[in-house]
C-alpha atoms as a PDB file:
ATOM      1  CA  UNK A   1      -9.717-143.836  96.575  1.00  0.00           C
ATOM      2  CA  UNK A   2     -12.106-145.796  94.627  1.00  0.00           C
ATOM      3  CA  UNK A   3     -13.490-149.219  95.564  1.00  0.00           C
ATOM      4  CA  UNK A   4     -15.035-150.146  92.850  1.00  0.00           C
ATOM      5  CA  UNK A   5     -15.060-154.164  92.816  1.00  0.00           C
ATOM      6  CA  UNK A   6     -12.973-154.678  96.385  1.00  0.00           C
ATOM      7  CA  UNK A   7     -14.165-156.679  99.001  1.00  0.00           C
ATOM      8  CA  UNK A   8     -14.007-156.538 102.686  1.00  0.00           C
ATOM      9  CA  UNK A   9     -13.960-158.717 105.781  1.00  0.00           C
ATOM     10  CA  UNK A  10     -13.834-157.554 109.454  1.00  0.00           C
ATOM     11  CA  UNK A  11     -10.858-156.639 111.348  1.00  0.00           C
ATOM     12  CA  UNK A  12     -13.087-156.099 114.696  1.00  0.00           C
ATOM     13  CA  UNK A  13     -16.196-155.262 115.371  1.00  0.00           C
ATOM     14  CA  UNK A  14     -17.993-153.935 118.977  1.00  0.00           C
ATOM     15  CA  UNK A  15     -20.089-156.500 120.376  1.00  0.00           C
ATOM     16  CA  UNK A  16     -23.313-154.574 119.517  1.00  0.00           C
ATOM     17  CA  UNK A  17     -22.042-155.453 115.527  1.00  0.00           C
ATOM     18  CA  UNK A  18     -23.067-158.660 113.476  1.00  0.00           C
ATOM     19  CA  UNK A  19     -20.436-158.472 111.034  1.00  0.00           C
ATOM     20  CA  UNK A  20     -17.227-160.622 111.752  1.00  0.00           C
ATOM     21  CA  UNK A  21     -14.558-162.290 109.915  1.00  0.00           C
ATOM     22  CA  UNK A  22     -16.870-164.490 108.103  1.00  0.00           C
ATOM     23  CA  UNK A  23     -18.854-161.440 106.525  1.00  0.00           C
ATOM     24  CA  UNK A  24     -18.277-160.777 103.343  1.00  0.00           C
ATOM     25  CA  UNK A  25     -18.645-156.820 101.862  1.00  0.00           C
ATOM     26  CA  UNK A  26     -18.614-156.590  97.808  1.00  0.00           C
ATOM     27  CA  UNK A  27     -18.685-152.742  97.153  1.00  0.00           C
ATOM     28  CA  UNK A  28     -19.008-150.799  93.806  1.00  0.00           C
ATOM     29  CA  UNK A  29     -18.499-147.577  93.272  1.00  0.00           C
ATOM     30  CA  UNK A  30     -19.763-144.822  90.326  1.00  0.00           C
ATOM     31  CA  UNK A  31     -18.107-141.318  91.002  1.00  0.00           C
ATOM     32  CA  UNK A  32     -18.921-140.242  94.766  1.00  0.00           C
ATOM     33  CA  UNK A  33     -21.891-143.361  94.592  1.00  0.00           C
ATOM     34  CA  UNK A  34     -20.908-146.116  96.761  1.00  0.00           C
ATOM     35  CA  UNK A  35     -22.690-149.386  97.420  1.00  0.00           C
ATOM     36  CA  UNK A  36     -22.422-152.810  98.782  1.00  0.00           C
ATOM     37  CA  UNK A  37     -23.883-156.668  98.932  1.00  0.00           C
ATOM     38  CA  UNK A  38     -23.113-158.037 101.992  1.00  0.00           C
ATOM     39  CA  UNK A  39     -23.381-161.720 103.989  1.00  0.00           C
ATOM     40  CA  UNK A  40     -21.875-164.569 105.655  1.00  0.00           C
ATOM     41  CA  UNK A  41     -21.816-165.197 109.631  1.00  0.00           C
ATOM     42  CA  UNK A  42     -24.676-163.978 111.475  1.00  0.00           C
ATOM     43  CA  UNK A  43     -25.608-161.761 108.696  1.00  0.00           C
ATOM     44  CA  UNK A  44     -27.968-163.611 105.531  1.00  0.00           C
ATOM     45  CA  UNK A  45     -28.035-160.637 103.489  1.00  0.00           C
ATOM     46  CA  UNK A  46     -27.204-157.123 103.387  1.00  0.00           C
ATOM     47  CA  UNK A  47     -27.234-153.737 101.404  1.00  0.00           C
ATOM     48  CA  UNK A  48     -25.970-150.517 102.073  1.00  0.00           C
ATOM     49  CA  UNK A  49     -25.875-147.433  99.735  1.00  0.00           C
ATOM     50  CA  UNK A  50     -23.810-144.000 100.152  1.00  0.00           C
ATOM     51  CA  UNK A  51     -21.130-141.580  99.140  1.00  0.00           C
ATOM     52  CA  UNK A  52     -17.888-141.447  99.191  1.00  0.00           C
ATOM     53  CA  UNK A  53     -15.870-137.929  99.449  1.00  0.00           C
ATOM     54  CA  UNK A  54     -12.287-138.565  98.830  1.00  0.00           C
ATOM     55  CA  UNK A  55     -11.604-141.002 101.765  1.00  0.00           C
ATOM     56  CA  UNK A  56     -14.717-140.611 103.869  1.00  0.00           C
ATOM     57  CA  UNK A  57     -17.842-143.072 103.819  1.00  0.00           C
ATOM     58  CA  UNK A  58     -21.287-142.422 104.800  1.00  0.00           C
ATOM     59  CA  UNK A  59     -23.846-144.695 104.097  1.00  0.00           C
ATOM     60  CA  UNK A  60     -27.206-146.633 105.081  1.00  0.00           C
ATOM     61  CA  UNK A  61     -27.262-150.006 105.632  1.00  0.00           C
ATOM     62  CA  UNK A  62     -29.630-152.784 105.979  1.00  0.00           C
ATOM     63  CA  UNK A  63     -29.905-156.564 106.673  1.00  0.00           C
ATOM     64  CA  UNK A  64     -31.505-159.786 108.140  1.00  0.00           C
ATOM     65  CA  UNK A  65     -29.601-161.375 110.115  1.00  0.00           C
ATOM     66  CA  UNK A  66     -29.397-165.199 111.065  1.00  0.00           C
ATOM     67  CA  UNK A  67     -32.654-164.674 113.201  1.00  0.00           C
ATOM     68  CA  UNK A  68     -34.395-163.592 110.082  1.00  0.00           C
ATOM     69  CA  UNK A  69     -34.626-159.855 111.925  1.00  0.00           C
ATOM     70  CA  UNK A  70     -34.165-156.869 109.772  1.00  0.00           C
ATOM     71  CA  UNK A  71     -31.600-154.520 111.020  1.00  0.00           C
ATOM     72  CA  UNK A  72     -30.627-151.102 109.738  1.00  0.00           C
ATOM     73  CA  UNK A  73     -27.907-148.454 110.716  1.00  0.00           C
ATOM     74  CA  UNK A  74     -25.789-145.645 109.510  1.00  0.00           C
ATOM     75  CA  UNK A  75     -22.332-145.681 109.084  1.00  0.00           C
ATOM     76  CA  UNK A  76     -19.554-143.149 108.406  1.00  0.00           C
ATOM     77  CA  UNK A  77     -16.047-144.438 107.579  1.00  0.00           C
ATOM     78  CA  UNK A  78     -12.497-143.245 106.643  1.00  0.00           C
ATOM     79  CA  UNK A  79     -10.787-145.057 104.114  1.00  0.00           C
ATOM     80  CA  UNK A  80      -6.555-145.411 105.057  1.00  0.00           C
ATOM     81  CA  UNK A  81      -4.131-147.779 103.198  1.00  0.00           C
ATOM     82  CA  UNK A  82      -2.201-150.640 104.464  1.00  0.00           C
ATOM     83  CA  UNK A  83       1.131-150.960 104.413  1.00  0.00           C
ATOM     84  CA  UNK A  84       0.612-153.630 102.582  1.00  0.00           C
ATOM     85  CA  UNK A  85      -1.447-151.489  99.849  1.00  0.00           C
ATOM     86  CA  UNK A  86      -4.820-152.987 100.924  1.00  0.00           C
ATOM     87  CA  UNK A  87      -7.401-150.646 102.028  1.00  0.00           C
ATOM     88  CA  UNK A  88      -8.502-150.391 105.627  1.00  0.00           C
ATOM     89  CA  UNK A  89     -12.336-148.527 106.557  1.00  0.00           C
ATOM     90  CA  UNK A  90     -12.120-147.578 109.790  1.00  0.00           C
ATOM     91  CA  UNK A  91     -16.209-147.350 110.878  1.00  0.00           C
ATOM     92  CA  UNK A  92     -18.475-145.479 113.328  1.00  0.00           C
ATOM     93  CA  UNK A  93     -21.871-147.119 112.999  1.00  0.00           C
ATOM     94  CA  UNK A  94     -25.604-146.704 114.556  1.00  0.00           C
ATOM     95  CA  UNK A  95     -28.170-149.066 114.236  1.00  0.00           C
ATOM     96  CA  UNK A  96     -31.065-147.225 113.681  1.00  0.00           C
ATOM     97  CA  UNK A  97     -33.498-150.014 114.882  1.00  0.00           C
ATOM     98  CA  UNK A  98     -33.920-151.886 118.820  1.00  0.00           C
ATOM     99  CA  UNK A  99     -31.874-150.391 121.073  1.00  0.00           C
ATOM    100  CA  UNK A 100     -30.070-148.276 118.686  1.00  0.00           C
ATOM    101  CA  UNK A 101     -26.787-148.876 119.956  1.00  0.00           C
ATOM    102  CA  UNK A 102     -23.424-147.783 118.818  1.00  0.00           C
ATOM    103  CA  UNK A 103     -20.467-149.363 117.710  1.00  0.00           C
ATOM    104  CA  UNK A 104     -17.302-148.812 115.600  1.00  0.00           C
ATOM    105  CA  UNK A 105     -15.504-151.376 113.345  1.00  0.00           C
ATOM    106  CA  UNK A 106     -12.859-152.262 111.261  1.00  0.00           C
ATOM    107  CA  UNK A 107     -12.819-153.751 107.956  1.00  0.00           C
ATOM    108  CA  UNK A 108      -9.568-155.043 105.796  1.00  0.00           C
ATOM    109  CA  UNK A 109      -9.836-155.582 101.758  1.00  0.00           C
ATOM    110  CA  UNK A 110     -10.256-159.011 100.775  1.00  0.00           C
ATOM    111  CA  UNK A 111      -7.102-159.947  97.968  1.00  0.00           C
END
């Protein structure tokens, strides 16, 4: 699976999660290298960086959110497709600052 140039916007998210439907995920990928610009909704800016081993995610991710706090978190995620031929990441995340919650979330390619 390679998502090199696809985008991403959330399907759901746990209420621990800033992403939503008006977060936007640009992701690149190099070989097994995987990483993403993110934004939009209560998030200003983000960045995460990982690998990617056939369809399975892990990554680091950072951001500041809308009340200029920086937030980071891990994340693994499996990659499925559609049945429309989009892919879907279905996401088990940590932050890994405050209360170091944990959430899972679900993100659909942008066409």
């Amino acid at each position: 699976m390679n998502l090199n140039q696809k985008s991403f916007k959330a399907l759901q998210n746990s209420k621990q999660g800033e992403a939503s439907d008006e977060t936007v995920f640009h992701y690149h990928q190099n070989q097994n290298l995987i990483w993403a610009e993110y934004g939009g909704g209560k998030i200003q800016k983000g960045f995460l960086v990982g690998t990617i081993t056939e369809n399975k995610l892990s990554f680091n991710y950072q951001h500041v959110n809308a009340q200029h706090e920086i937030k980071t978190g891990i994340c693994n995620s499996v990659a499925y497709l559609h049945e429309d031929g989009r892919i879907i990441l279905h996401e088990e995340w940590q932050w890994t600052c405050g209360d170091y919650s944990k959430g899972n979330s679900t993100l659909i390619e942008v066409l």
